[in-house]
Protein backbone atom coordinates (compact mmCIF):
# COMPACT_ATOMS: atom_id res chain seq x y z
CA UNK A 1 32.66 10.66 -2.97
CA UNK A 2 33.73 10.51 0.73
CA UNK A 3 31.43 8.63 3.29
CA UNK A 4 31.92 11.44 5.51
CA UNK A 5 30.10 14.10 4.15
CA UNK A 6 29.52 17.61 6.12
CA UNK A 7 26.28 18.89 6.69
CA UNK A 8 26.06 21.01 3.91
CA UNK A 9 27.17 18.32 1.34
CA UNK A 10 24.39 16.22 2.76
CA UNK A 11 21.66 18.78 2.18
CA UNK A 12 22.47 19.02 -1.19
CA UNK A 13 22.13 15.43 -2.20
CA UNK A 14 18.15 16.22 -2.90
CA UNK A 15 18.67 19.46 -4.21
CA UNK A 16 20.62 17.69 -7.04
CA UNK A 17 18.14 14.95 -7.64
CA UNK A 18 15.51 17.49 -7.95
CA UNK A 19 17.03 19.41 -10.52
CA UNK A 20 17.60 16.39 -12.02
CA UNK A 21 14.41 15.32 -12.05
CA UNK A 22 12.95 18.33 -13.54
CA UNK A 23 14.91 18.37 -16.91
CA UNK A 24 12.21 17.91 -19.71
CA UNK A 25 13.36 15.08 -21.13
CA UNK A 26 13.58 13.54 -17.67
CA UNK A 27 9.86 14.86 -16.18
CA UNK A 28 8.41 13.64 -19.82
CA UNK A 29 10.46 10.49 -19.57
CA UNK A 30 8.01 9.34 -16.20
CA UNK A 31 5.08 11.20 -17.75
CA UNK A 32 4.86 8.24 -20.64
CA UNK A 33 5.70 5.86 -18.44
CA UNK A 34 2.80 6.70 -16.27
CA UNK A 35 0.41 6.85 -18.80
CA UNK A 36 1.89 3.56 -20.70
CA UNK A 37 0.73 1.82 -17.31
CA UNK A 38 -2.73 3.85 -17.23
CA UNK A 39 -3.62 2.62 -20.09
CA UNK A 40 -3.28 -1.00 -19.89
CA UNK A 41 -3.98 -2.08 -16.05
CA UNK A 42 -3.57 -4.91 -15.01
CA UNK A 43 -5.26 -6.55 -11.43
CA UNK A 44 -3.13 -8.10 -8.71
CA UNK A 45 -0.33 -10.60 -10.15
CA UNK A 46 -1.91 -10.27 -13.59
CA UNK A 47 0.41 -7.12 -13.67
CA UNK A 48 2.91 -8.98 -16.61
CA UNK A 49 2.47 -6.20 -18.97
CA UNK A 50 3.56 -3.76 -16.70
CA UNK A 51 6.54 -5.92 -15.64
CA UNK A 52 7.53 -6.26 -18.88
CA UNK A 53 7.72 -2.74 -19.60
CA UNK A 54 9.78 -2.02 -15.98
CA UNK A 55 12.45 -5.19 -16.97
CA UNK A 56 12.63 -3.28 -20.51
CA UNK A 57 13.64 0.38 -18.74
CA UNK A 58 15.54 -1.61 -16.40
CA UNK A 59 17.46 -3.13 -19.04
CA UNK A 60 17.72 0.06 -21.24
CA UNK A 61 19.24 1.31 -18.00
CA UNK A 62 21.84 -1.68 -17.54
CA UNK A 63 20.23 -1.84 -13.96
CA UNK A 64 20.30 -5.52 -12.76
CA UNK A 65 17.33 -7.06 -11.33
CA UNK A 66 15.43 -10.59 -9.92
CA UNK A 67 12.59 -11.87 -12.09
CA UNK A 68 10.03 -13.61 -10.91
CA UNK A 69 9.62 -12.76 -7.37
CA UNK A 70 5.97 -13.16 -6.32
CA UNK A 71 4.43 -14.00 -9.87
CA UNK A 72 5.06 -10.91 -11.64
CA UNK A 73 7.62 -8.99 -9.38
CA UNK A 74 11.04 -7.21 -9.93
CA UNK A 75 13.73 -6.45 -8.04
CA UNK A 76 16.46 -4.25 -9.09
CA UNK A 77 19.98 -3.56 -7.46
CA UNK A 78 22.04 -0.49 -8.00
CA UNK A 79 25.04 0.48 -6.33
CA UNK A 80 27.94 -1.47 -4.96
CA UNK A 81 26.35 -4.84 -3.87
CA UNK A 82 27.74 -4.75 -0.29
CA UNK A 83 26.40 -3.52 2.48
CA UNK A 84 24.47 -1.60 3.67
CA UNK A 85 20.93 -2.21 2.43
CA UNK A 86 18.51 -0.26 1.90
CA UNK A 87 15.11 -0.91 -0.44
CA UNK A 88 12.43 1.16 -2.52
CA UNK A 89 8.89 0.47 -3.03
CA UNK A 90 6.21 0.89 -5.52
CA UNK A 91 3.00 -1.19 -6.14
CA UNK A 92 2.11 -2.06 -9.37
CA UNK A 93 -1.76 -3.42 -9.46
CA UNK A 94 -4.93 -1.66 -10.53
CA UNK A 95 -8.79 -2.08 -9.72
CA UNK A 96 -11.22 -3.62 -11.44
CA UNK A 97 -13.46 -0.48 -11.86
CA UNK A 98 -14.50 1.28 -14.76
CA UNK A 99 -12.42 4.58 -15.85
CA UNK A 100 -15.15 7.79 -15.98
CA UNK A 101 -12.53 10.10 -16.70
CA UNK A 102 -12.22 10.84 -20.37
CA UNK A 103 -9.06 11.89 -21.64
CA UNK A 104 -6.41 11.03 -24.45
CA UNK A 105 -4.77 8.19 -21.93
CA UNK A 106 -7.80 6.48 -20.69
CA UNK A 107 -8.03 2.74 -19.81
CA UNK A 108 -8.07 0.44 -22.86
CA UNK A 109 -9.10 -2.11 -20.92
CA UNK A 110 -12.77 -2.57 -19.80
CA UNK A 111 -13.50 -2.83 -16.01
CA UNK A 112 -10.00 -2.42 -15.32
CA UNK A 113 -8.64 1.16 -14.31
CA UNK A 114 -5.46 2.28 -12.03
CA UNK A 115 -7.98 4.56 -9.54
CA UNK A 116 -5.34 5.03 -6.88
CA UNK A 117 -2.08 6.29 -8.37
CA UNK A 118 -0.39 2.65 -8.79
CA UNK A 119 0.86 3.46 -12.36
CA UNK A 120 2.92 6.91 -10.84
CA UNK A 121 4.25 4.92 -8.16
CA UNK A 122 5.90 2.67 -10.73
CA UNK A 123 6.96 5.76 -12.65
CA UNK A 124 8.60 7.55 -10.03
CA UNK A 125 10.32 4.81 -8.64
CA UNK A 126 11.83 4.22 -12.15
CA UNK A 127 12.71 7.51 -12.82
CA UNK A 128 14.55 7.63 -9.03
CA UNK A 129 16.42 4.62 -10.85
CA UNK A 130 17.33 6.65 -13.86
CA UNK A 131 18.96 9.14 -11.43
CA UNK A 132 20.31 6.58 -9.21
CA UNK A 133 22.59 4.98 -11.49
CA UNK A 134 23.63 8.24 -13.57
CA UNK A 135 24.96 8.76 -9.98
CA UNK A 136 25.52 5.09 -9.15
CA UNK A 137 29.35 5.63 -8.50
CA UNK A 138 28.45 7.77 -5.48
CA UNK A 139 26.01 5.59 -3.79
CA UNK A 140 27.89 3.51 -0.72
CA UNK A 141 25.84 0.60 -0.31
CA UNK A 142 22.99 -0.77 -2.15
CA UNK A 143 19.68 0.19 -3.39
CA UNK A 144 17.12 -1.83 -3.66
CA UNK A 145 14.07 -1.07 -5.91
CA UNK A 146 11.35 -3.17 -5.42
CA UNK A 147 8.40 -3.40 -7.19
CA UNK A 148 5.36 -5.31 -5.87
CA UNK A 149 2.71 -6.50 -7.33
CA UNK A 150 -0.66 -7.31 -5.46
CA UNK A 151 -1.39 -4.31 -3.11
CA UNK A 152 -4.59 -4.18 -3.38
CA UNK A 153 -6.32 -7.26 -1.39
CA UNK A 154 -3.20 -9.58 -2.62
CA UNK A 155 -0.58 -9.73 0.18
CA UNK A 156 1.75 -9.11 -2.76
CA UNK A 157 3.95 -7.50 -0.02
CA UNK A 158 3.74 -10.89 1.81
CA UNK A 159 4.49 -13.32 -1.16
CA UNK A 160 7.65 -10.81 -2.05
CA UNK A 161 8.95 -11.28 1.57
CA UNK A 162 8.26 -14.84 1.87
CA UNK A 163 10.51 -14.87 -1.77
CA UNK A 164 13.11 -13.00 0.02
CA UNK A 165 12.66 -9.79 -1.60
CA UNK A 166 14.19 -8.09 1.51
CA UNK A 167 17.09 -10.23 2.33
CA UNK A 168 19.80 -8.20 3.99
CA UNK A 169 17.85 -4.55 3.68
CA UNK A 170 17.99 -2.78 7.07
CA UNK A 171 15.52 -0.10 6.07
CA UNK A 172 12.68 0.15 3.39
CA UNK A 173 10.72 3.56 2.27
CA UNK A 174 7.32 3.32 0.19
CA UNK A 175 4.86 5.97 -0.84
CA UNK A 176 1.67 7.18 -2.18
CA UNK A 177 0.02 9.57 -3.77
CA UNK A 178 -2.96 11.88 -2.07
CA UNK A 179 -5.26 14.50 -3.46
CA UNK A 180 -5.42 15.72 0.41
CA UNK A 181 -1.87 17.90 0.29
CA UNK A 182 -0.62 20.56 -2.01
CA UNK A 183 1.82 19.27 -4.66
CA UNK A 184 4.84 20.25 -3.29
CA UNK A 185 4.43 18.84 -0.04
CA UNK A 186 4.54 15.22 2.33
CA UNK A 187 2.51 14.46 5.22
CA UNK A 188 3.52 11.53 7.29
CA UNK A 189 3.72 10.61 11.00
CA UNK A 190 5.83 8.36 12.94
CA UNK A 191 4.23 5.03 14.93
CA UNK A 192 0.79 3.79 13.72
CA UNK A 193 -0.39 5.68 10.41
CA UNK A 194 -2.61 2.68 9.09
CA UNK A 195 -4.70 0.39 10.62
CA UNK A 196 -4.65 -3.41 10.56
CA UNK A 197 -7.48 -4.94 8.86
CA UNK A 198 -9.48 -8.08 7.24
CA UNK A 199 -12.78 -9.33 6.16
CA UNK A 200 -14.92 -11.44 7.43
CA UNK A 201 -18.46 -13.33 5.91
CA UNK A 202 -21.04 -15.44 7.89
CA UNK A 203 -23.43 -17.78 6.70
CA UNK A 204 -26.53 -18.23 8.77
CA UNK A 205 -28.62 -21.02 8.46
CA UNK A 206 -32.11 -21.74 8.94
CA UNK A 207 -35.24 -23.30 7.75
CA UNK A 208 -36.87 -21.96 4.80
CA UNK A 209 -40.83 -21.25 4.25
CA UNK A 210 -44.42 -19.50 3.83
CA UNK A 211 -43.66 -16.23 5.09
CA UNK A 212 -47.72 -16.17 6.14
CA UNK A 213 -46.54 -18.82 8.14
CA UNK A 214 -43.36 -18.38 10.12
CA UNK A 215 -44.03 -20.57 12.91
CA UNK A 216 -43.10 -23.64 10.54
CA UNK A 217 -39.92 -22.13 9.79
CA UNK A 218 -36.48 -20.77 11.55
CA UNK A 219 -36.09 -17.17 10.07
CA UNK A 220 -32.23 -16.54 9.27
CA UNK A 221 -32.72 -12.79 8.21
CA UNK A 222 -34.43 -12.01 11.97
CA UNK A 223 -31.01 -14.10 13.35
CA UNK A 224 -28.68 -12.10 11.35
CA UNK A 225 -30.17 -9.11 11.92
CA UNK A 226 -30.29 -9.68 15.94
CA UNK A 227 -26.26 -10.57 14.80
CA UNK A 228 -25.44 -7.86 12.87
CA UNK A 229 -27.05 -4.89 15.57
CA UNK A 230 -24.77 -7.12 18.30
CA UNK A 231 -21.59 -6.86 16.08
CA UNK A 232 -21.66 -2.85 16.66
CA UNK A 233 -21.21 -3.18 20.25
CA UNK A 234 -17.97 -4.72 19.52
CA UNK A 235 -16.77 -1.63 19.37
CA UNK A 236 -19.43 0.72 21.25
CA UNK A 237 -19.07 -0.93 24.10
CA UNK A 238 -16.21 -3.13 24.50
CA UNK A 239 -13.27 -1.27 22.74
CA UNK A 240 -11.41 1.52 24.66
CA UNK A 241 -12.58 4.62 23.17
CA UNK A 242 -8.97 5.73 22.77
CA UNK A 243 -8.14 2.62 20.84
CA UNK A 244 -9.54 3.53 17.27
CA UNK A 245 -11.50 0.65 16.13
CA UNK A 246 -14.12 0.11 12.83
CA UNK A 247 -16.38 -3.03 12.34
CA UNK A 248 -18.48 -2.56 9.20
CA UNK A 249 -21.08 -5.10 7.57
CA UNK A 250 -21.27 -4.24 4.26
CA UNK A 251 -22.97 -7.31 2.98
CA UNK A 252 -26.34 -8.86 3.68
CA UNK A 253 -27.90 -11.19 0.49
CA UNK A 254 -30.84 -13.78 1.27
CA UNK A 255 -34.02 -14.15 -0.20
CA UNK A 256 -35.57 -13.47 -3.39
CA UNK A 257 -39.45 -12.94 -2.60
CA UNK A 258 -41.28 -11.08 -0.76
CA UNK A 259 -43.76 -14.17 0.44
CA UNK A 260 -41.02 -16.46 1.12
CA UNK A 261 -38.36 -17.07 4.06
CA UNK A 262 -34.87 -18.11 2.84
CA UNK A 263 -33.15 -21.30 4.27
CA UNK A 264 -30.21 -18.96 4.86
CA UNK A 265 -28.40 -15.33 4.67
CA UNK A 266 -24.93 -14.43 3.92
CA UNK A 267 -23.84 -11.48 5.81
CA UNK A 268 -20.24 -9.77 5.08
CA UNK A 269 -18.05 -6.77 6.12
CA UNK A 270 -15.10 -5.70 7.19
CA UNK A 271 -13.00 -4.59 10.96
CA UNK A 272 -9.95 -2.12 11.57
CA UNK A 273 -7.92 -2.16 14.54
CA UNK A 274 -4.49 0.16 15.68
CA UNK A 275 -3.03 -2.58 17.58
CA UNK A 276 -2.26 -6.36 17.37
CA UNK A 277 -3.68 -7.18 20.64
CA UNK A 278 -7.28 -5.24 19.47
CA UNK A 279 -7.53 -6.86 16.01
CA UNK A 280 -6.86 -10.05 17.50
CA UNK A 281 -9.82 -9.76 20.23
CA UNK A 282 -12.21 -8.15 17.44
CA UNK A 283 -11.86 -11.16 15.05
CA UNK A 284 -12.04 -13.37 18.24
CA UNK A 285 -15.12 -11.70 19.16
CA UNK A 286 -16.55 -11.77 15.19
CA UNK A 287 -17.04 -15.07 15.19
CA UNK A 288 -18.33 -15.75 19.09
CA UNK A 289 -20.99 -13.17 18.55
CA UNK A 290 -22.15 -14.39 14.83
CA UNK A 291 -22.09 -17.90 16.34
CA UNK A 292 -23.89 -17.23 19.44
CA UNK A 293 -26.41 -15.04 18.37
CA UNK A 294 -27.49 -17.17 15.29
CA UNK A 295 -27.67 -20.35 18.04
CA UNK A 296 -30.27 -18.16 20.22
CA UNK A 297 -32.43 -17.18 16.86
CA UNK A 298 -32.18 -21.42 16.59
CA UNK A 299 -29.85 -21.04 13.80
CA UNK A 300 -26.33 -22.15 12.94
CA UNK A 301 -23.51 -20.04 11.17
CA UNK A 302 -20.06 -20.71 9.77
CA UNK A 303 -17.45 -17.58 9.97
CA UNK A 304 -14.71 -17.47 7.19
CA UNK A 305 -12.08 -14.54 7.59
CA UNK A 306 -10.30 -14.08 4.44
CA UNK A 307 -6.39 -14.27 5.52
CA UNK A 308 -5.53 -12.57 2.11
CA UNK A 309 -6.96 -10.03 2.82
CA UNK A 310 -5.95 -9.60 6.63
CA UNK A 311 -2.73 -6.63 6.55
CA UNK A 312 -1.03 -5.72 9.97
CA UNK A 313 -0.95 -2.52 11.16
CA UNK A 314 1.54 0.01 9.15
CA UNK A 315 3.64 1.09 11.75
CA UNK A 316 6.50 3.89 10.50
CA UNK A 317 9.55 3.88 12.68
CA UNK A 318 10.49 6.49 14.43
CA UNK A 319 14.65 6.86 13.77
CA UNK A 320 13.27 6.44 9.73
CA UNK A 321 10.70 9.18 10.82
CA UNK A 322 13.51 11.71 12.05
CA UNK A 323 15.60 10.84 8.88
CA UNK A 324 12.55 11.96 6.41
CA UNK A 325 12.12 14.86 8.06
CA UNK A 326 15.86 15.93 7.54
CA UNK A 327 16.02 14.83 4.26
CA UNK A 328 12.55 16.24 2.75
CA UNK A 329 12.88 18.97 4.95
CA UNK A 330 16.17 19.93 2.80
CA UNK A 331 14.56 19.60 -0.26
CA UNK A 332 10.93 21.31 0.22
CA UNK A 333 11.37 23.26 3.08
CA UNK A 334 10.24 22.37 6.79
CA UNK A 335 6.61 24.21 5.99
CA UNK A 336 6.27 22.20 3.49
CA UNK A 337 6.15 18.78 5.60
CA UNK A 338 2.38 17.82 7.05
CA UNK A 339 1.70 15.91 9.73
CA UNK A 340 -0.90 13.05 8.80
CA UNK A 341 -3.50 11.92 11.02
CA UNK A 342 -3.93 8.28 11.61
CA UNK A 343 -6.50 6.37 9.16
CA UNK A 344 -8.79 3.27 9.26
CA UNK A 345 -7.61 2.84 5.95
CA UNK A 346 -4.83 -0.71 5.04
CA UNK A 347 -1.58 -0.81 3.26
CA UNK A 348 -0.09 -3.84 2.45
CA UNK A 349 3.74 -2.61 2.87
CA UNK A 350 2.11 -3.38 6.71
CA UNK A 351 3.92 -6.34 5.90
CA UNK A 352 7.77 -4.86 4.78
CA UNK A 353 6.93 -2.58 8.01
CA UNK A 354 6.55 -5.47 10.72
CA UNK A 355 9.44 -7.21 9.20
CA UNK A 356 12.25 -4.15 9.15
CA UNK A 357 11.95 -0.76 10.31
CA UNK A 358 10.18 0.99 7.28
CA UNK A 359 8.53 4.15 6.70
CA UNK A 360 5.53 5.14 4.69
CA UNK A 361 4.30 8.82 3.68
CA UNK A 362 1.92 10.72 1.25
CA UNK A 363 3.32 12.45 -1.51
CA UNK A 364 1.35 16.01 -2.32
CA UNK A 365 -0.32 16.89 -5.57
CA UNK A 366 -3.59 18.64 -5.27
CA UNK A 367 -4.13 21.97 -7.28
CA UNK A 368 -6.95 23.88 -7.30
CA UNK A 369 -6.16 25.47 -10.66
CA UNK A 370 -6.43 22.06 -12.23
CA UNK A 371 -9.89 21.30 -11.29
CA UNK A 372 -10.36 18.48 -8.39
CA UNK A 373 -8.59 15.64 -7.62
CA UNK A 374 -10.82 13.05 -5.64
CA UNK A 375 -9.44 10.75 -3.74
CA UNK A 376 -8.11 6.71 -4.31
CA UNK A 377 -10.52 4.22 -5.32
CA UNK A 378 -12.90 6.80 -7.41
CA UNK A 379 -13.49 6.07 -11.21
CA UNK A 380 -12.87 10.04 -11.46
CA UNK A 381 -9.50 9.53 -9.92
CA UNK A 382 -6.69 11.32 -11.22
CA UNK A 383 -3.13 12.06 -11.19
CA UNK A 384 -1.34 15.55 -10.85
CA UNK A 385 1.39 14.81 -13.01
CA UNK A 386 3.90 17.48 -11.64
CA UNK A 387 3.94 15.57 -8.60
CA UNK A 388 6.17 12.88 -10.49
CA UNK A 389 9.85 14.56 -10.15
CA UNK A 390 9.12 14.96 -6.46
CA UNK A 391 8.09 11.38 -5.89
CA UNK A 392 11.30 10.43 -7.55
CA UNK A 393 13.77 12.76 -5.65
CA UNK A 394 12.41 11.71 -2.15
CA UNK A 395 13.13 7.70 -3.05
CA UNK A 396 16.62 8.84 -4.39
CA UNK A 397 17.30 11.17 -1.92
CA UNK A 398 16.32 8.97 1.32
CA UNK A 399 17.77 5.88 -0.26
CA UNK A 400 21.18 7.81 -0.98
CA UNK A 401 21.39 9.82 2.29
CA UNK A 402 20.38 6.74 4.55
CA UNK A 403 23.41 4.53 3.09
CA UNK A 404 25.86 7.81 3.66
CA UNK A 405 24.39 8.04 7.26
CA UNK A 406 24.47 4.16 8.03
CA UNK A 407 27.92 2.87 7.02
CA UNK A 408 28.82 -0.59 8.33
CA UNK A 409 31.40 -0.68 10.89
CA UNK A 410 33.04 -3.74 10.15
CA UNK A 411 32.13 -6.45 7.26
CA UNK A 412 31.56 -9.97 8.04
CA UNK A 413 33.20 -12.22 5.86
CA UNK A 414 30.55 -14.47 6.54
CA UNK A 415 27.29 -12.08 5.87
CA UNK A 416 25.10 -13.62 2.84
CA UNK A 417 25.46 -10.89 0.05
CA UNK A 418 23.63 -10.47 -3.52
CA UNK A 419 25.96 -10.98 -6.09
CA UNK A 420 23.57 -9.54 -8.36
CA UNK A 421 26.37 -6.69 -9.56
């Protein structure tokens, strides 16, 4: 096909993939898929199962691909192997909750269940494969589908990048799946759409004893209460109103009698931030005020932050912002694109995001005539099935359009290039 499409060519590109996408044999294809992975989840880089069974449609598909990147992760290549680059993501992990939702395709595995729409991630990015390379000979550049393992608490993102997952991709698109928007539609905004975020825990320290007699001892539970009430002015009254912040304790064990004083208290929780600078000075300010207050209540603390768990703020660019709109826009209609409001929430592709422009959005598939569909992280959580050929059509279709729209200028001879095709 030429590079230099018109207009009308262009808008046509998802169109295709869409009708594509909806043949039966294709839409039932990523159905079994999907419920393959539901069945067996598997927690963060434990996922070797399901990276088996992506290398094995990979293969079938005579896509090429990298394996191991980041314990259990795979990433494919389709398309010419030059320039330019652009990638695909889908997480792979589940949670270790218990499934509630009875049906035919229910987790076989206890205390293990994929509550927030991991296992059609994987399926749609596979089936935007499938399309990919039946149309490989048009694509002018190189795709790169990456699947991650880890999202969930892991820094899988992280560990991919540091394996150099990313190496030459200009541009990298990832989405998920919410119960909030019609099937049918995307909602997305461009700058900050997630917050940065971590943990923290604090051990106070005391003196244990009677409690009939508290003057012989050094109460920790009276220190880390004075700590944790002084922990919400953090963001009462030192944060900017207009800079979104959230510092939660969501832990507090000590003791184990009613008539006796513990020697200490573990307290734990968790703090949001929009911007580097504000997550920065709210874990700066965690562990003065733990510290401080314990040493007034005559007690000492330790404060651990859990750097796993710590994931920048997801920040979508806005040029990759414009070029969603076009190309979703084409394929569902301009009505059919929401605006998302910012949320306290973290996403690990924080990580792709801070490294190359990337771009992150919700992918539609609430409907009311198939009862309710809560929301992530619920062991009633479940997936609208028919959302599946439009989650696959928006990675082709951005992918596809992005290398037509972003053609190299010149090639340097000298540029480090996969040779994986």
């Amino acid at each position: 096909s030429d590079v230099s499409l018109s207009p009308e060519e262009l808008t046509q590109i998802p169109v295709k993939f869409l009708d594509f996408a909806k043949k039966p044999e294709i839409f039932y294809w990523m159905v079994n898929i999907r419920r393959k992975i539901h069945e067996n989840p598997e927690l963060g880089f434990q996922e070797f199962e399901t990276s088996k069974l992506i290398r094995a449609e990979l293969d079938q598909m005579g896509i090429p691909y990298k394996f191991p990147v980041a314990v259990t992760g795979v990433v494919g290549y389709i398309g010419t192997g030059q320039p330019p680059f652009v990638a695909l993501r889908a997480d792979m992990d589940a949670l270790a909750m218990e499934e509630s939702v009875e049906w035919e395709h229910k987790s076989k595995v206890p205390g293990k269940m994929h509550a927030c729409g991991h296992d059609a991630h994987v399926a749609m990015l596979l089936g935007a494969a499938k399309m990919l390379q039946v149309f490989r000979h048009e694509i002018k550049g190189t795709i790169v589908l990456v699947f991650q393992p880890a999202e969930e608490g892991g820094g899988g993102a992280k560990k991919m990048l540091d394996a150099g997952a990313l190496e030459n991709v200009e541009a990298i698109f990832g989405l998920h799946v919410s119960s909030l928007f019609p099937v049918g539609t995307v909602a997305s905004r461009p700058g900050p759409t997630l917050a940065a975020g971590g943990f923290f825990e604090a051990v106070i320290n005391g003196k244990g004893g009677h409690a009939a007699i508290p003057q012989h001892t050094i109460d920790p539970i009276v220190a880390a209460s004075n700590v944790i009430v002084s922990l919400q002015h953090l963001v009462s009254r030192e944060a900017d109103p207009l800079d979104s912040q959230v510092l939660t304790v969501a832990k507090f064990e000590g003791g184990g009698a009613f008539n006796i004083i513990p020697d200490s208290v573990t307290i734990g929780g968790t703090f949001r931030a929009f911007s580097k600078e504000s997550i920065i000075q709210l874990k700066q300010r965690i562990e003065e005020v733990v510290m401080k207050q314990a040493s007034v209540q005559r007690c000492n603390a330790t404060v651990t932050f859990d750097d796993k768990s710590f994931y920048p703020v997801t920040v979508n660019n806005k040029n990759l912002h414009e070029h969603f709109q076009k190309v979703a826009g084409d394929m569902l209609g301009i009505q059919n694109i929401k605006e998302n409001r910012p949320l306290m929430g973290t996403e690990d592709f924080s990580f792709f995001a801070e490294a190359i422009p990337g771009y992150f959005y919700y992918l539609g598939m609430n409907d009311e005539t198939k009862g309710k569909f809560e929301t992530g992280h619920s062991p009633y959580f479940r997936v609208n099935e028919d959302a599946l050929p439009y989650g696959a059509v928006l990675h082709a279709s951005l992918a596809t359009r992005y290398l037509l729209e972003n053609q190299p200028k010149t090639t340097l001879a000298s540029r480090s290039l996969h040779d994986e095709l």
